[in-house]
N, C-alpha and C. Protein backbone atom coordinates (compact mmCIF):
# COMPACT_ATOMS: atom_id res chain seq x y z
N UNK A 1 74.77 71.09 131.61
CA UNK A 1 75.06 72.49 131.89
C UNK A 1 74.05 72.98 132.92
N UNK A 2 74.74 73.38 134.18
CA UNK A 2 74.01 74.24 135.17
C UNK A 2 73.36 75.41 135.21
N UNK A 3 72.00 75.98 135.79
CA UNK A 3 71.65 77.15 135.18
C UNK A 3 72.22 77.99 136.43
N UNK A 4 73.00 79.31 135.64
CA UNK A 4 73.07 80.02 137.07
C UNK A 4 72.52 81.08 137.53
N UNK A 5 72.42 81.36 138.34
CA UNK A 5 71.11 82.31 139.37
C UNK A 5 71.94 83.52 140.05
N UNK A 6 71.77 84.74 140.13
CA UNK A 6 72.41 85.83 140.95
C UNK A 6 71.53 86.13 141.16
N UNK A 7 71.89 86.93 143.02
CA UNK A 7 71.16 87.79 143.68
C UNK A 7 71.75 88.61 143.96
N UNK A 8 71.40 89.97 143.95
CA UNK A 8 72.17 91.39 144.44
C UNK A 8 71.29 91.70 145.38
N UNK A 9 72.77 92.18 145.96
CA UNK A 9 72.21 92.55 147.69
C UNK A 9 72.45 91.47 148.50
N UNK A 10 71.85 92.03 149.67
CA UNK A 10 71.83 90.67 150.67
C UNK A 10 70.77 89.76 150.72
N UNK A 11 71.13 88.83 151.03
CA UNK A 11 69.83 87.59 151.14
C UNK A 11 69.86 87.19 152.30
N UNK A 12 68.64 86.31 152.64
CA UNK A 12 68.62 86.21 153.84
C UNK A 12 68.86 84.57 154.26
N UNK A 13 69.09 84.62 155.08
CA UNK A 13 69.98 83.37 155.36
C UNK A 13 68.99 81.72 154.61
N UNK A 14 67.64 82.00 155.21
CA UNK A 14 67.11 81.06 154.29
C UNK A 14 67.38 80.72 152.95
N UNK A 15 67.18 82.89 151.95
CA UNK A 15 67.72 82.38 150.59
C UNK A 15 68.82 81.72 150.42
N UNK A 16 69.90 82.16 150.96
CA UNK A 16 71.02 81.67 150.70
C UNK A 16 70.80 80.02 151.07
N UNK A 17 70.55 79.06 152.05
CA UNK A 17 70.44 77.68 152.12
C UNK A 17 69.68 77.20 151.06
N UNK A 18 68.51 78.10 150.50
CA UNK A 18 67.81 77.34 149.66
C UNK A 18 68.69 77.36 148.01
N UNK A 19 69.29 78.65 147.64
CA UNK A 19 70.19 78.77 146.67
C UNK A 19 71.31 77.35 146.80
N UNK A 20 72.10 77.67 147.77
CA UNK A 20 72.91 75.82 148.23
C UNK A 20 72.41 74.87 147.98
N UNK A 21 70.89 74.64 148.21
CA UNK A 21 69.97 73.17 148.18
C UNK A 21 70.05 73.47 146.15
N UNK A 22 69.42 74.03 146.02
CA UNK A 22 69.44 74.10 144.79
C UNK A 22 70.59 73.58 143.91
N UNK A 23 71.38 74.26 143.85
CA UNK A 23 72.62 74.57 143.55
C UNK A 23 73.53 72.57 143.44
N UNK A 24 72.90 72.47 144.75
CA UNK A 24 73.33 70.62 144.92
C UNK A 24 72.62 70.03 144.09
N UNK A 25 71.35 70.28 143.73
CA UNK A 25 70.51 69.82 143.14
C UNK A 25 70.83 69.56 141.67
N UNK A 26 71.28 70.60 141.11
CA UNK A 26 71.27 70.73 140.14
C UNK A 26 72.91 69.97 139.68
N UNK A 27 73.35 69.09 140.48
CA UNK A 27 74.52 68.40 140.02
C UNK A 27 74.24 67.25 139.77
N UNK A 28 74.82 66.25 138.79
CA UNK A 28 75.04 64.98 138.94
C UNK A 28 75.56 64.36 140.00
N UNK A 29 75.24 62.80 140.18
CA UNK A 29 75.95 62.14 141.05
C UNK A 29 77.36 62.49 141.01
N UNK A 30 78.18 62.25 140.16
CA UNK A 30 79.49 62.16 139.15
C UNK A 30 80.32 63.34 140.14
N UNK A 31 79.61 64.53 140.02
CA UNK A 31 80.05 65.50 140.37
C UNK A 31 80.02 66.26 141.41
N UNK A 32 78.77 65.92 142.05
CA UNK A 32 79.03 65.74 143.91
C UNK A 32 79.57 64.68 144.37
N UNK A 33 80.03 64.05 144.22
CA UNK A 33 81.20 62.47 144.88
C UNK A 33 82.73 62.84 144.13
N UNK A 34 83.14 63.80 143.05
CA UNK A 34 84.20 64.31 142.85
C UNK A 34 84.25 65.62 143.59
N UNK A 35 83.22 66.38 143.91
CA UNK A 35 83.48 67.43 144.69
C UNK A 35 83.69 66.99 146.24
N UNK A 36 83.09 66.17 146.98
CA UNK A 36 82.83 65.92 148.01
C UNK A 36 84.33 65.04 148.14
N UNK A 37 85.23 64.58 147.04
CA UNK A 37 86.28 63.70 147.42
C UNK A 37 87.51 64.61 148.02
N UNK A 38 87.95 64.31 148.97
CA UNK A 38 89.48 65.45 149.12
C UNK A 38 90.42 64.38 149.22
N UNK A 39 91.56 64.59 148.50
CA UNK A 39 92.60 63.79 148.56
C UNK A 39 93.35 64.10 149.60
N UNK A 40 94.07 62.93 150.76
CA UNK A 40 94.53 63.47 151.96
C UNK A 40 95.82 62.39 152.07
N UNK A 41 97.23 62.71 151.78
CA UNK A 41 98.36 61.87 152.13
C UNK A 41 98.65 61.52 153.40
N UNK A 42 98.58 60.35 153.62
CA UNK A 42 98.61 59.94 155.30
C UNK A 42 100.18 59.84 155.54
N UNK A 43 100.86 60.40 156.61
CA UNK A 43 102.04 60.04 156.37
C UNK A 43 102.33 58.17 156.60
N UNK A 44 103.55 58.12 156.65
CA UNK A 44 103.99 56.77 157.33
C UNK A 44 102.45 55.27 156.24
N UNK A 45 101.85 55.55 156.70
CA UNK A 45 100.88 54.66 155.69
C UNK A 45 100.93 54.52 154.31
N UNK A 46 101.13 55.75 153.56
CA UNK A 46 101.04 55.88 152.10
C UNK A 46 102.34 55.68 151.87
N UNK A 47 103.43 55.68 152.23
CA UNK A 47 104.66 55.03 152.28
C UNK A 47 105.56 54.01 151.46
N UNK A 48 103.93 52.90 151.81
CA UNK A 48 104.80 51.80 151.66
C UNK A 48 103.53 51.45 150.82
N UNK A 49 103.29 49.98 149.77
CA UNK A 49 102.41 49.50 149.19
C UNK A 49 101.49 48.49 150.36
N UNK A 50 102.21 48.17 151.30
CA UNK A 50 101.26 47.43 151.95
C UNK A 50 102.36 46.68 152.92
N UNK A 51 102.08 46.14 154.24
CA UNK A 51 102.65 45.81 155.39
C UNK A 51 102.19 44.78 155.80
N UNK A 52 102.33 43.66 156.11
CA UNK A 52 102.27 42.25 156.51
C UNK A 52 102.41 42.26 158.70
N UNK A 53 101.80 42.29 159.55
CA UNK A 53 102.00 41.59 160.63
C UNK A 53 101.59 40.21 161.03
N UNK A 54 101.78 39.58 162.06
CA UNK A 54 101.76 38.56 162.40
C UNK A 54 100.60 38.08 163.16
N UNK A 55 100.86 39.50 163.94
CA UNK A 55 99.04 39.05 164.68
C UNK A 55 98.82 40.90 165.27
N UNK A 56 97.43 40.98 165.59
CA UNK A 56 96.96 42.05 165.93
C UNK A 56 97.63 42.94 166.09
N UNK A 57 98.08 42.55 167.51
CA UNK A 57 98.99 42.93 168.62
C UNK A 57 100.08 43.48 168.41
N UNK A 58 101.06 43.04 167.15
CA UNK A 58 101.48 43.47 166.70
C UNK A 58 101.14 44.91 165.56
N UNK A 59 100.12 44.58 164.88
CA UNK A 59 100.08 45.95 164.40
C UNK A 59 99.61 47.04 165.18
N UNK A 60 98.90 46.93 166.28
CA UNK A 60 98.82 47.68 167.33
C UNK A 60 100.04 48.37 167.90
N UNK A 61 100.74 47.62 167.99
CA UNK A 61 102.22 48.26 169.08
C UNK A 61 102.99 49.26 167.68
N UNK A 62 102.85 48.76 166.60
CA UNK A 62 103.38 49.29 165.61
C UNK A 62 102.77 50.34 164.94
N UNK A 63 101.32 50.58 165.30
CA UNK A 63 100.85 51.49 164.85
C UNK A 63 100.84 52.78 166.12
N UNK A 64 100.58 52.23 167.12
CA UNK A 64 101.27 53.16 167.73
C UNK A 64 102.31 54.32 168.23
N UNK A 65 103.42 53.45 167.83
CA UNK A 65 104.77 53.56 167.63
C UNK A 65 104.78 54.71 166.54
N UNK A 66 104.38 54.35 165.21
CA UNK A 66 104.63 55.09 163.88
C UNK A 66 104.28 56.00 163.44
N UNK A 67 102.83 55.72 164.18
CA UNK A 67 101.73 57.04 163.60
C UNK A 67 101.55 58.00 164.28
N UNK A 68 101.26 58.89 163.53
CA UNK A 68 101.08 60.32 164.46
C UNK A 68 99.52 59.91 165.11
N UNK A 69 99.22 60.92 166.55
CA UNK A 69 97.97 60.47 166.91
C UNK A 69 96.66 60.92 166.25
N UNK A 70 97.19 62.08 165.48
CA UNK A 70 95.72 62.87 164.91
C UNK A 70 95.13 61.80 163.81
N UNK A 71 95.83 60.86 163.23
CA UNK A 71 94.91 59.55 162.61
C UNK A 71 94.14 58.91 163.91
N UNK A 72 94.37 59.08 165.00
CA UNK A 72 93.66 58.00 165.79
C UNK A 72 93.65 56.60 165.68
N UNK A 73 95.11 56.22 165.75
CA UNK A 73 95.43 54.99 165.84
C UNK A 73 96.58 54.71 167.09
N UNK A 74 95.57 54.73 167.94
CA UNK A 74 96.18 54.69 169.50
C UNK A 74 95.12 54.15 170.33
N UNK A 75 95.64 53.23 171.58
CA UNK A 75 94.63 53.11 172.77
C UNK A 75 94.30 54.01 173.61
């Protein structure tokens, strides 16, 4: 169990980073690596269980082809 801390009013930008540092601090591993995880569905990839090519070159031309570019799977 976390202890929690309020401030009224404004703080100043330091307090506030050091409240954050804290604040991290006071977590388990467990629970900063579940907070820090974001689940993100890729299209076209998550699709399928898994894809077999033949050689590189091929998954190159095919990843090209399929994927949108904001994954960055393009030359």
């Amino acid at each position: 169990m976390q202890r929690l801390l309020y401030k009224i009013g404004n703080i100043s930008e330091e307090e506030h980073l050091k409240l954050d540092f804290m604040d991290g601090l006071s977590r388990t591993v467990e629970d900063r690596i579940s907070l820090g995880f974001v689940p993100f569905k890729i299209p076209v990839i998550d699709e399928m269980p898994y894809r077999i090519f033949e050689t590189m070159e091929g998954y190159r031309k095919w990843s090209e082809k399929e994927l949108p570019r904001l994954l960055g799977y393009y030359r």
